[in-house]
Protein backbone atom coordinates (compact mmCIF):
# COMPACT_ATOMS: atom_id res chain seq x y z
CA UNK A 1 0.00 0.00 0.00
CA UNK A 2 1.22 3.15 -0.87
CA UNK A 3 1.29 6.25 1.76
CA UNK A 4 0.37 9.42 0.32
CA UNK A 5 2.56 12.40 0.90
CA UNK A 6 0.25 14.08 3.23
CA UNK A 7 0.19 10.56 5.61
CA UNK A 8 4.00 10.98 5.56
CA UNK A 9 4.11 14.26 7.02
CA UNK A 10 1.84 13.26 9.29
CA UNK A 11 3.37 10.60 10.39
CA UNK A 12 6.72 12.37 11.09
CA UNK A 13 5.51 14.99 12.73
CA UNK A 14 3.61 12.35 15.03
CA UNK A 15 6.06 11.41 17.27
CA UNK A 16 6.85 15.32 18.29
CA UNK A 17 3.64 16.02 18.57
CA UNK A 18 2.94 13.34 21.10
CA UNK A 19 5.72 15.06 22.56
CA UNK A 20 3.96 18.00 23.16
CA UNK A 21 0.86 16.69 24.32
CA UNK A 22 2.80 14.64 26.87
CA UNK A 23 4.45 17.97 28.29
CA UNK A 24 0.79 19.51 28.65
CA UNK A 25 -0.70 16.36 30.72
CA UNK A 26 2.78 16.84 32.93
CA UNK A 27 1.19 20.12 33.28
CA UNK A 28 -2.16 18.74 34.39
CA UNK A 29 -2.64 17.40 37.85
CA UNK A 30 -5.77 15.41 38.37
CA UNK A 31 -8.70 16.78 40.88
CA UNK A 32 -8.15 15.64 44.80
CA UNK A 33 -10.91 12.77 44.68
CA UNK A 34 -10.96 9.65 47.57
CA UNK A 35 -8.16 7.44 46.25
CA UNK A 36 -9.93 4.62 48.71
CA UNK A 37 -9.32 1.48 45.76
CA UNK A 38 -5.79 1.77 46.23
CA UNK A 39 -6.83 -0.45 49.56
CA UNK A 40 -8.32 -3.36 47.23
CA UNK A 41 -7.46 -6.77 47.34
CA UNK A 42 -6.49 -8.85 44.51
CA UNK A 43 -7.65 -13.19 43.94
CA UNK A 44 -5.86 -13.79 40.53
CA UNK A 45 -7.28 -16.11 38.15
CA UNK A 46 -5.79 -19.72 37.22
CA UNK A 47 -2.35 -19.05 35.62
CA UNK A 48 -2.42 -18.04 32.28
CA UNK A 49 -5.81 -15.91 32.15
CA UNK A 50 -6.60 -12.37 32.13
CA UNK A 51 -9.32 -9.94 31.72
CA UNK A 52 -12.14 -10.77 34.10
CA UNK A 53 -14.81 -8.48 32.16
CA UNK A 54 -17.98 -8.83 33.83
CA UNK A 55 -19.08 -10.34 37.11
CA UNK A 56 -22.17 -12.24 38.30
CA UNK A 57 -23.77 -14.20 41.08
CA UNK A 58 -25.85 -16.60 40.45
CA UNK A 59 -29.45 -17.09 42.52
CA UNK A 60 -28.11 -18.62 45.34
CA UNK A 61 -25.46 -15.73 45.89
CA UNK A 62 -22.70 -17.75 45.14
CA UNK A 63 -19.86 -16.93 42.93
CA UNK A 64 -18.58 -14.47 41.30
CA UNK A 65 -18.87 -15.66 37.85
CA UNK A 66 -16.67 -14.42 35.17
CA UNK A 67 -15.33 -14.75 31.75
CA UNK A 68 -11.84 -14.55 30.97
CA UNK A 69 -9.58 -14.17 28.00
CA UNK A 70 -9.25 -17.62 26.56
CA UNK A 71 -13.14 -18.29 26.16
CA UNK A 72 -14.15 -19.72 29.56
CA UNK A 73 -16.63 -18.72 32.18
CA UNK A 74 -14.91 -19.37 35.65
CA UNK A 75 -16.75 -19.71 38.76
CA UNK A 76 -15.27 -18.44 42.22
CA UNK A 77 -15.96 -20.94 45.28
CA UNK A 78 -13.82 -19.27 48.10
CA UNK A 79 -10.04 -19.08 49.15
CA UNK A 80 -10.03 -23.21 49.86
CA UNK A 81 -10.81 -24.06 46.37
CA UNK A 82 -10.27 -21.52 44.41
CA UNK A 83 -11.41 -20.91 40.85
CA UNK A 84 -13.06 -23.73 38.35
CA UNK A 85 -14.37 -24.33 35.21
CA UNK A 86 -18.31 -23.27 34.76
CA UNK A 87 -18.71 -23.15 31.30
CA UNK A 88 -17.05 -22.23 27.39
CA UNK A 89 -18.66 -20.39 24.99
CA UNK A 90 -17.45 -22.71 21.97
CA UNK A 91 -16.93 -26.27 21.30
CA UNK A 92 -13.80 -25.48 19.27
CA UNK A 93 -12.39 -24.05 22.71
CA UNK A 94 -8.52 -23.56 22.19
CA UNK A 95 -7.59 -21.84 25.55
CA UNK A 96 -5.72 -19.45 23.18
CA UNK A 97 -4.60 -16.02 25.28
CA UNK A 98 -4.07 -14.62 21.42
CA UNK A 99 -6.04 -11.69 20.89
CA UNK A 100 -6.04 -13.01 16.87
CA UNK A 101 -7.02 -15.84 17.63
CA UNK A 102 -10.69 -14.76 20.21
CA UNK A 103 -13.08 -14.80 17.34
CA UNK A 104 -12.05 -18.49 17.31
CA UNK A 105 -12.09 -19.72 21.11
CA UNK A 106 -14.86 -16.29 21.80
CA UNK A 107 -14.13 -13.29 24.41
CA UNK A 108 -17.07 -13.51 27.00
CA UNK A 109 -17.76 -9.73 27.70
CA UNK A 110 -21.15 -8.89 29.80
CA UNK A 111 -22.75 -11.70 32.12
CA UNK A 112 -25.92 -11.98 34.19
CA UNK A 113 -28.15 -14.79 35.73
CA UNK A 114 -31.52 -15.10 34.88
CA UNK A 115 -32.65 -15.48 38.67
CA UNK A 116 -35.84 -17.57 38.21
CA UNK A 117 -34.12 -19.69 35.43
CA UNK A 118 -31.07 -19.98 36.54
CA UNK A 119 -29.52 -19.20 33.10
CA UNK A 120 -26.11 -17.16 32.75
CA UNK A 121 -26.38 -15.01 29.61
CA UNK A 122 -23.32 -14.12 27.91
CA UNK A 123 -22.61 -11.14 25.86
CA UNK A 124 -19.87 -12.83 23.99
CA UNK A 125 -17.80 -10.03 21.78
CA UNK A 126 -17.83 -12.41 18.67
CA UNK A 127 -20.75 -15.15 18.93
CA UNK A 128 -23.58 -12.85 20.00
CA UNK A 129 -25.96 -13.59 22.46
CA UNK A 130 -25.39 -16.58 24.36
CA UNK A 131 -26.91 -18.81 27.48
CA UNK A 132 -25.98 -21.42 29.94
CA UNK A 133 -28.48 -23.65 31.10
CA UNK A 134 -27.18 -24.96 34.24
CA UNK A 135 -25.57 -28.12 33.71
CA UNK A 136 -24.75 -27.40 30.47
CA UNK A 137 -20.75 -27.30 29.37
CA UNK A 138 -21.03 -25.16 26.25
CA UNK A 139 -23.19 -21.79 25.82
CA UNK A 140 -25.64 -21.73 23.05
CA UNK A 141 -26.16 -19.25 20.56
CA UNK A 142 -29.41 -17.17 20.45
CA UNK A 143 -29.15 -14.01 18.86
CA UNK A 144 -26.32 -13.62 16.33
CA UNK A 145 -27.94 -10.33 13.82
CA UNK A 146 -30.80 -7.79 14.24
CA UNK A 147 -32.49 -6.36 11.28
CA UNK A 148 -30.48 -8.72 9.07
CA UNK A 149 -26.94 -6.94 10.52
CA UNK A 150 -25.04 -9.61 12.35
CA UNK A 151 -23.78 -8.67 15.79
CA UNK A 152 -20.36 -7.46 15.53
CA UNK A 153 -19.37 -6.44 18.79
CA UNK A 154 -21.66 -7.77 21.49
CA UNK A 155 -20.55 -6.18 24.78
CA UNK A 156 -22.74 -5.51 27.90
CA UNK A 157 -26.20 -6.73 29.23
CA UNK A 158 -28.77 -6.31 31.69
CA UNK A 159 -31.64 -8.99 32.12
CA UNK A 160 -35.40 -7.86 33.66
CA UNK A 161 -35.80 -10.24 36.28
CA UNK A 162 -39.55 -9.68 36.08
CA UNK A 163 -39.98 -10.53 32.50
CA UNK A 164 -37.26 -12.34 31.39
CA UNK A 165 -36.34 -9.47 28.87
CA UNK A 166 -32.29 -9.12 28.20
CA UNK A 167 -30.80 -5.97 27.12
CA UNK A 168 -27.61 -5.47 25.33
CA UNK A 169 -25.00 -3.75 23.37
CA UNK A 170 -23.28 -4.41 20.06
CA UNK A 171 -20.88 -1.76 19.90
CA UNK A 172 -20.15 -1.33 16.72
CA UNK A 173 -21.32 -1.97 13.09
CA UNK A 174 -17.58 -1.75 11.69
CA UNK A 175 -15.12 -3.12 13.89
CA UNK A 176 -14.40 -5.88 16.55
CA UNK A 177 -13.57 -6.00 20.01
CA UNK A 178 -9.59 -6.56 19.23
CA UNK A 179 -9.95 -3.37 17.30
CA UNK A 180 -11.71 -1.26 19.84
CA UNK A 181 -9.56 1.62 19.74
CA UNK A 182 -10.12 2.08 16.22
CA UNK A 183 -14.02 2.58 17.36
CA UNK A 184 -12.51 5.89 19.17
CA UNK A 185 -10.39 6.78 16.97
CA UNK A 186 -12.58 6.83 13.88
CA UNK A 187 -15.43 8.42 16.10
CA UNK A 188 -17.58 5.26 14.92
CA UNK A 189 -21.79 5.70 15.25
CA UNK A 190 -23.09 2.41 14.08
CA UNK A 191 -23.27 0.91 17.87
CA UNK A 192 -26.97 -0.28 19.13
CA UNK A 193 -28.37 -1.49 21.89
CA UNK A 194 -30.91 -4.66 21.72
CA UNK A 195 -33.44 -6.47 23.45
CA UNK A 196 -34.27 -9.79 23.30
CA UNK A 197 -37.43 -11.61 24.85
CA UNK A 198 -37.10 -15.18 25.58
CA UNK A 199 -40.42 -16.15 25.06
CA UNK A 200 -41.24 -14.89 21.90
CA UNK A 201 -37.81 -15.07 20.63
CA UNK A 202 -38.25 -11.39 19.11
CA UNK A 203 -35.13 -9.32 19.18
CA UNK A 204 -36.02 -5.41 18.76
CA UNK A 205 -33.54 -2.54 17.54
CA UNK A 206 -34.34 -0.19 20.73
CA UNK A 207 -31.80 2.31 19.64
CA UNK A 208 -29.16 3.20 16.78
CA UNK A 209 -26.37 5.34 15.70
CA UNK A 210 -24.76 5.10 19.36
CA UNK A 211 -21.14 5.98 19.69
CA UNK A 212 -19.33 2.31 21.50
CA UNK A 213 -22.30 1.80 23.46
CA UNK A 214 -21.12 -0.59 26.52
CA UNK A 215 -22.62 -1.57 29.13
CA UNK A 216 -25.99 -1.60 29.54
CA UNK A 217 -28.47 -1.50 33.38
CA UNK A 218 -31.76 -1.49 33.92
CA UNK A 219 -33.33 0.32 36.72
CA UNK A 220 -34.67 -0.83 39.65
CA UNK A 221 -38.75 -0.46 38.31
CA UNK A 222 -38.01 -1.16 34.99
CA UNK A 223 -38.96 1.57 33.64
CA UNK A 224 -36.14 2.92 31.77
CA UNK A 225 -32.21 1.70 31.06
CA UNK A 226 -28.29 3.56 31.50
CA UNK A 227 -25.79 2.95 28.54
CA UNK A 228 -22.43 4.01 28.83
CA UNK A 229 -21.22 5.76 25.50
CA UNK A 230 -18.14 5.22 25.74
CA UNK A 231 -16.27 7.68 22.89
CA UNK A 232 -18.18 9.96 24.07
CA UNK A 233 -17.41 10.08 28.33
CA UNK A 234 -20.97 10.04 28.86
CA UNK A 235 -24.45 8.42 30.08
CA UNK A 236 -27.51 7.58 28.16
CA UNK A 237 -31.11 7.26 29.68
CA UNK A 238 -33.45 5.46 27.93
CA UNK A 239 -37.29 5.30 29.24
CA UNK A 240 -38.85 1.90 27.98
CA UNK A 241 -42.33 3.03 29.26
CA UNK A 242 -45.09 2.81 26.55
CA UNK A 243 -45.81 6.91 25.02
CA UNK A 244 -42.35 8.06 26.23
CA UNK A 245 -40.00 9.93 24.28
CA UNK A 246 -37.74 6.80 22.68
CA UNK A 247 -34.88 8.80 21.66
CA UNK A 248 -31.44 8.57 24.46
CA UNK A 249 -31.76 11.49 26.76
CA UNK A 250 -27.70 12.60 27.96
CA UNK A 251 -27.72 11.81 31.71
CA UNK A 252 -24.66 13.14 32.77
CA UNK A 253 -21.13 14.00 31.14
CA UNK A 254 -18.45 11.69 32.92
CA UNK A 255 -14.82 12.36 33.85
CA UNK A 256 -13.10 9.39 31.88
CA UNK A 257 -14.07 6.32 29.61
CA UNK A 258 -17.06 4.02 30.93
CA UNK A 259 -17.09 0.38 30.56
CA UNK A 260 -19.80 -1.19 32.56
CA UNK A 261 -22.67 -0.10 34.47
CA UNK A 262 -24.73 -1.78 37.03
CA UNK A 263 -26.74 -1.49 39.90
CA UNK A 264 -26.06 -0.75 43.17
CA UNK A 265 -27.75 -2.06 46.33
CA UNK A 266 -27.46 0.94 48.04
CA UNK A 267 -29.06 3.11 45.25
CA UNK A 268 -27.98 4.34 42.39
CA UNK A 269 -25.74 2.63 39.55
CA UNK A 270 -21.96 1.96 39.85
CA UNK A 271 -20.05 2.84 36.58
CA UNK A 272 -16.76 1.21 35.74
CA UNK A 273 -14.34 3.51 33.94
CA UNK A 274 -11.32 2.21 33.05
CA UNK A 275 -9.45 5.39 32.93
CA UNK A 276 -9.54 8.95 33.03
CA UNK A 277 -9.93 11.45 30.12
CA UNK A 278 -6.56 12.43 29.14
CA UNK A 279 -5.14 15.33 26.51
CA UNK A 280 -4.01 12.85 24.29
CA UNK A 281 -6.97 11.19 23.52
CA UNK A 282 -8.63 14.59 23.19
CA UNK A 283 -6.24 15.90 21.29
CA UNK A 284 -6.37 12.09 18.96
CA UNK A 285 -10.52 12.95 18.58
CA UNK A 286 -9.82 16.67 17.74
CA UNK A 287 -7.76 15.77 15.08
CA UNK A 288 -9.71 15.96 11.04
CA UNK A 289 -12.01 12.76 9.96
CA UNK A 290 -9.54 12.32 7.15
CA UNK A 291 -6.25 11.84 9.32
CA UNK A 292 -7.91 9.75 12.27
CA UNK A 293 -9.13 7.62 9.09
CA UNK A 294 -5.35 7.57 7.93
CA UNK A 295 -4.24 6.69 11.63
CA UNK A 296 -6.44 3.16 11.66
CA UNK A 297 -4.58 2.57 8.41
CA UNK A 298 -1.63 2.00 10.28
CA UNK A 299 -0.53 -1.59 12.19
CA UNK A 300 -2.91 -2.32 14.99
CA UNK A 301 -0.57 -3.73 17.26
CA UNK A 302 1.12 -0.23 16.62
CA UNK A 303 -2.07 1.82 17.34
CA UNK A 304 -2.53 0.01 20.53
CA UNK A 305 0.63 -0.35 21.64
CA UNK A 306 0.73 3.44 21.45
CA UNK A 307 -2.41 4.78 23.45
CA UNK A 308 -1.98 1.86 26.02
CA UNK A 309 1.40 3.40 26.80
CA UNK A 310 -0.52 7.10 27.35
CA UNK A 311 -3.03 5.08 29.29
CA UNK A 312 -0.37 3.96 31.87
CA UNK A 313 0.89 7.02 32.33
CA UNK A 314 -2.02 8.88 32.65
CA UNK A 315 -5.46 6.71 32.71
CA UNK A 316 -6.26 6.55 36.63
CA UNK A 317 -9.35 4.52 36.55
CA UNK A 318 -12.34 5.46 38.73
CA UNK A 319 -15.64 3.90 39.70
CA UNK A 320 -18.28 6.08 40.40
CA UNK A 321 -21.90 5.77 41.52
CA UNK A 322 -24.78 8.08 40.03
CA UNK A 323 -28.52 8.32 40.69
CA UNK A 324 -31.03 7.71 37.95
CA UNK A 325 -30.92 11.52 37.88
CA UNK A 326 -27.17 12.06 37.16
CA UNK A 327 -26.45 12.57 40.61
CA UNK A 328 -22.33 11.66 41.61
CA UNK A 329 -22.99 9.79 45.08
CA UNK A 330 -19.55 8.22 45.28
CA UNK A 331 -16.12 8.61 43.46
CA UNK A 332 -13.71 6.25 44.27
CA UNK A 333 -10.28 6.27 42.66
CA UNK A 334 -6.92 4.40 42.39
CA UNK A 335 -2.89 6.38 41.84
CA UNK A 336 -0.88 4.89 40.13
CA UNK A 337 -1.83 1.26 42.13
CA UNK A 338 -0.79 -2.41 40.74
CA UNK A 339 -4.29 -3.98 41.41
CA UNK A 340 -6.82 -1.41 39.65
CA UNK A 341 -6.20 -0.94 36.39
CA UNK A 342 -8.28 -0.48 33.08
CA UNK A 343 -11.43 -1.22 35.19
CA UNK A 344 -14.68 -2.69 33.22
CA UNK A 345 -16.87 -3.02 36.00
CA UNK A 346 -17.79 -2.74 39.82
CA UNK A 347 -20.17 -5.43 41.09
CA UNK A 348 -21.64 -4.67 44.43
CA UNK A 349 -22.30 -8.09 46.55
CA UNK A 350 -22.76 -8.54 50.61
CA UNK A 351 -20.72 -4.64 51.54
CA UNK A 352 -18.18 -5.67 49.22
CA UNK A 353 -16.67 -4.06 45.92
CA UNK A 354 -16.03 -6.80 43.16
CA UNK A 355 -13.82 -5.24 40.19
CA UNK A 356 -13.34 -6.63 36.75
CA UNK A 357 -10.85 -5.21 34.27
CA UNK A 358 -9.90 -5.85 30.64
CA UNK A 359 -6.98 -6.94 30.92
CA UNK A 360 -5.71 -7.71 34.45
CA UNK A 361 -5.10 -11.44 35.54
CA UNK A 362 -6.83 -10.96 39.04
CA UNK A 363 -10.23 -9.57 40.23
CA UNK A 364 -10.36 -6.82 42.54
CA UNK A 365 -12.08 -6.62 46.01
CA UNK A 366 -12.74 -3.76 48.32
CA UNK A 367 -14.69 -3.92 51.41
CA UNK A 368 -17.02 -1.24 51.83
């Protein structure tokens, strides 16, 4: 492929300009927030695993459940025993920890138990929709398009306990989940968020045009859903009442990147961001359409290898809890620890914090 002139100078110029940018964050000290996660507690997976995305007790309150990197679904049964095997998403498992290689062996994103089935649904970033039965080894395919566009990137999920109902998010029309920087970086709107109705079978477009919609939560009555937008640092409400407005109302602007989002018992929703906003990345989406287009030209090892270096040096994550309003009740963040990184999501269970991350090979308690 040949690189125009104008890429060249671009791509010259690149390295100095990061330069630059990196002087200005130097500049920038982040606000004086509770820094109460740098107390968490780490149980690290089975050797070899990383990236405990989502988390999820089943009806009996036992767990967490997770998926991991290679394609399983792990179950947590205490410090005695330790971590076993619950489920795969795929017969033609590999327990492959190549990111090339997960639309093969699956990446198990969002999870949730169907409380009076006792199903775990998976949002599995390259088979679709899935469920576990229990008892059953392998999860089973259910929803794989809507509207006769297959699911590309499904990512978080919610389920109505009173009806059975799932919601959940396909992030993006264009590209997969090993190229989800290049959803940023293009400034992508093809994401959606679904539901699906186990009874009928009917799967329903409930919005379009989203920008990396992730995870998904459903309030407390039911009556209307969160999405974290994730390109765009902010919170969606959704009301799913009959003769309500159905376009995404902006619930609140956020200080970093949202993964997750779920429910708190306490009130409120906790929202997983797995770092904060930095002046890279805003100068990266300020850039023209034409040279972010030329930038996802380039190597993607290269493109990643690049912003996950700006992320460890300046992408404290954060969880935070909101009201249904918008309202910050809690802000909880982590300098420059080992355990909290690149959080996706904070599971409250029994007065304790669990934390999932993308990429870390442990999960992350904190005792409230």
């Amino acid at each position: 492929m040949r690189i125009s002139s104008k890429l060249q100078c671009f791509l010259a110029s690149f390295s100095i300009i990061i330069s630059i940018v990196e002087r200005c964050n130097a500049l920038t000290s982040p606000a004086i927030i509770d820094d109460h996660l740098s107390a968490t507690a780490a149980i690290p997976l089975p050797a070899g695993v990383t990236g405990p995305e989502s988390l999820a007790f089943d009806p009996d309150g036992e767990g967490p459940y997770t998926g991991v990197s290679d394609g399983r679904i792990l179950k947590w049964q205490g410090e005695e025993l330790g971590w076993m095997e619950y489920a795969v998403v795929t017969p033609q498992h590999l327990g492959s920890q190549e990111v090339k290689k997960e639309h093969i062996c699956g990446r198990p994103l969002g999870l949730q138990f169907n409380k009076m089935t006792r199903d775990l649904y998976i949002a599995d970033a390259y088979f679709g929709l899935m469920i576990v039965s229990e008892g059953d080894k392998f999860a089973k395919q259910i929803v794989t398009q809507a509207q006769n566009t297959p699911l590309k990137f499904t990512n978080g999920l919610d389920i109505d306990q009173d009806t059975g109902i799932v919601y959940f998010t396909d992030s993006s029309a264009r590209f997969q989940r090993r190229e989800n920087i290049l959803i940023e970086i293009s400034g992508d709107k093809t994401g959606r968020v679904l539901s699906y109705n186990p009874q009928n079978k009917a799967v329903r477009v409930l919005l379009n045009g989203l920008s990396y919609p992730n995870g998904v939560a459903l309030s407390k009555d039911g009556s209307f859903l969160l999405i974290a937008e994730t390109s765009t640092c902010r919170i969606l409400r959704y009301r799913l009442q009959p003769n309500k407005d159905k376009r995404a109302q902006v619930l609140t602007q956020l200080p970093g990147y949202p993964d997750n989002v779920k429910p708190s018992p306490r009130g409120g929703f906790w929202v997983a961001h797995y770092e904060r906003k930095s002046k890279f990345m805003e100068w990266v989406m300020s850039l023209p359409t034409w040279v972010r287009e030329y930038i996802i030209l380039l190597p993607l090892d290269v493109i990643t290898k690049i912003f996950y270096k700006f992320s460890e040096w300046h992408g404290e994550p954060l969880a935070m809890r909101v009201s249904g309003e918008g309202e910050v009740l809690e802000l909880l963040e982590d300098f420059g620890g080992e355990i909290v990184k690149y959080i996706s999501e904070v599971e409250e269970h029994n007065a304790t914090l669990w934390i999932g991350s993308v990429v870390m090979p442990h999960v992350g308690i904190y005792k409230l």
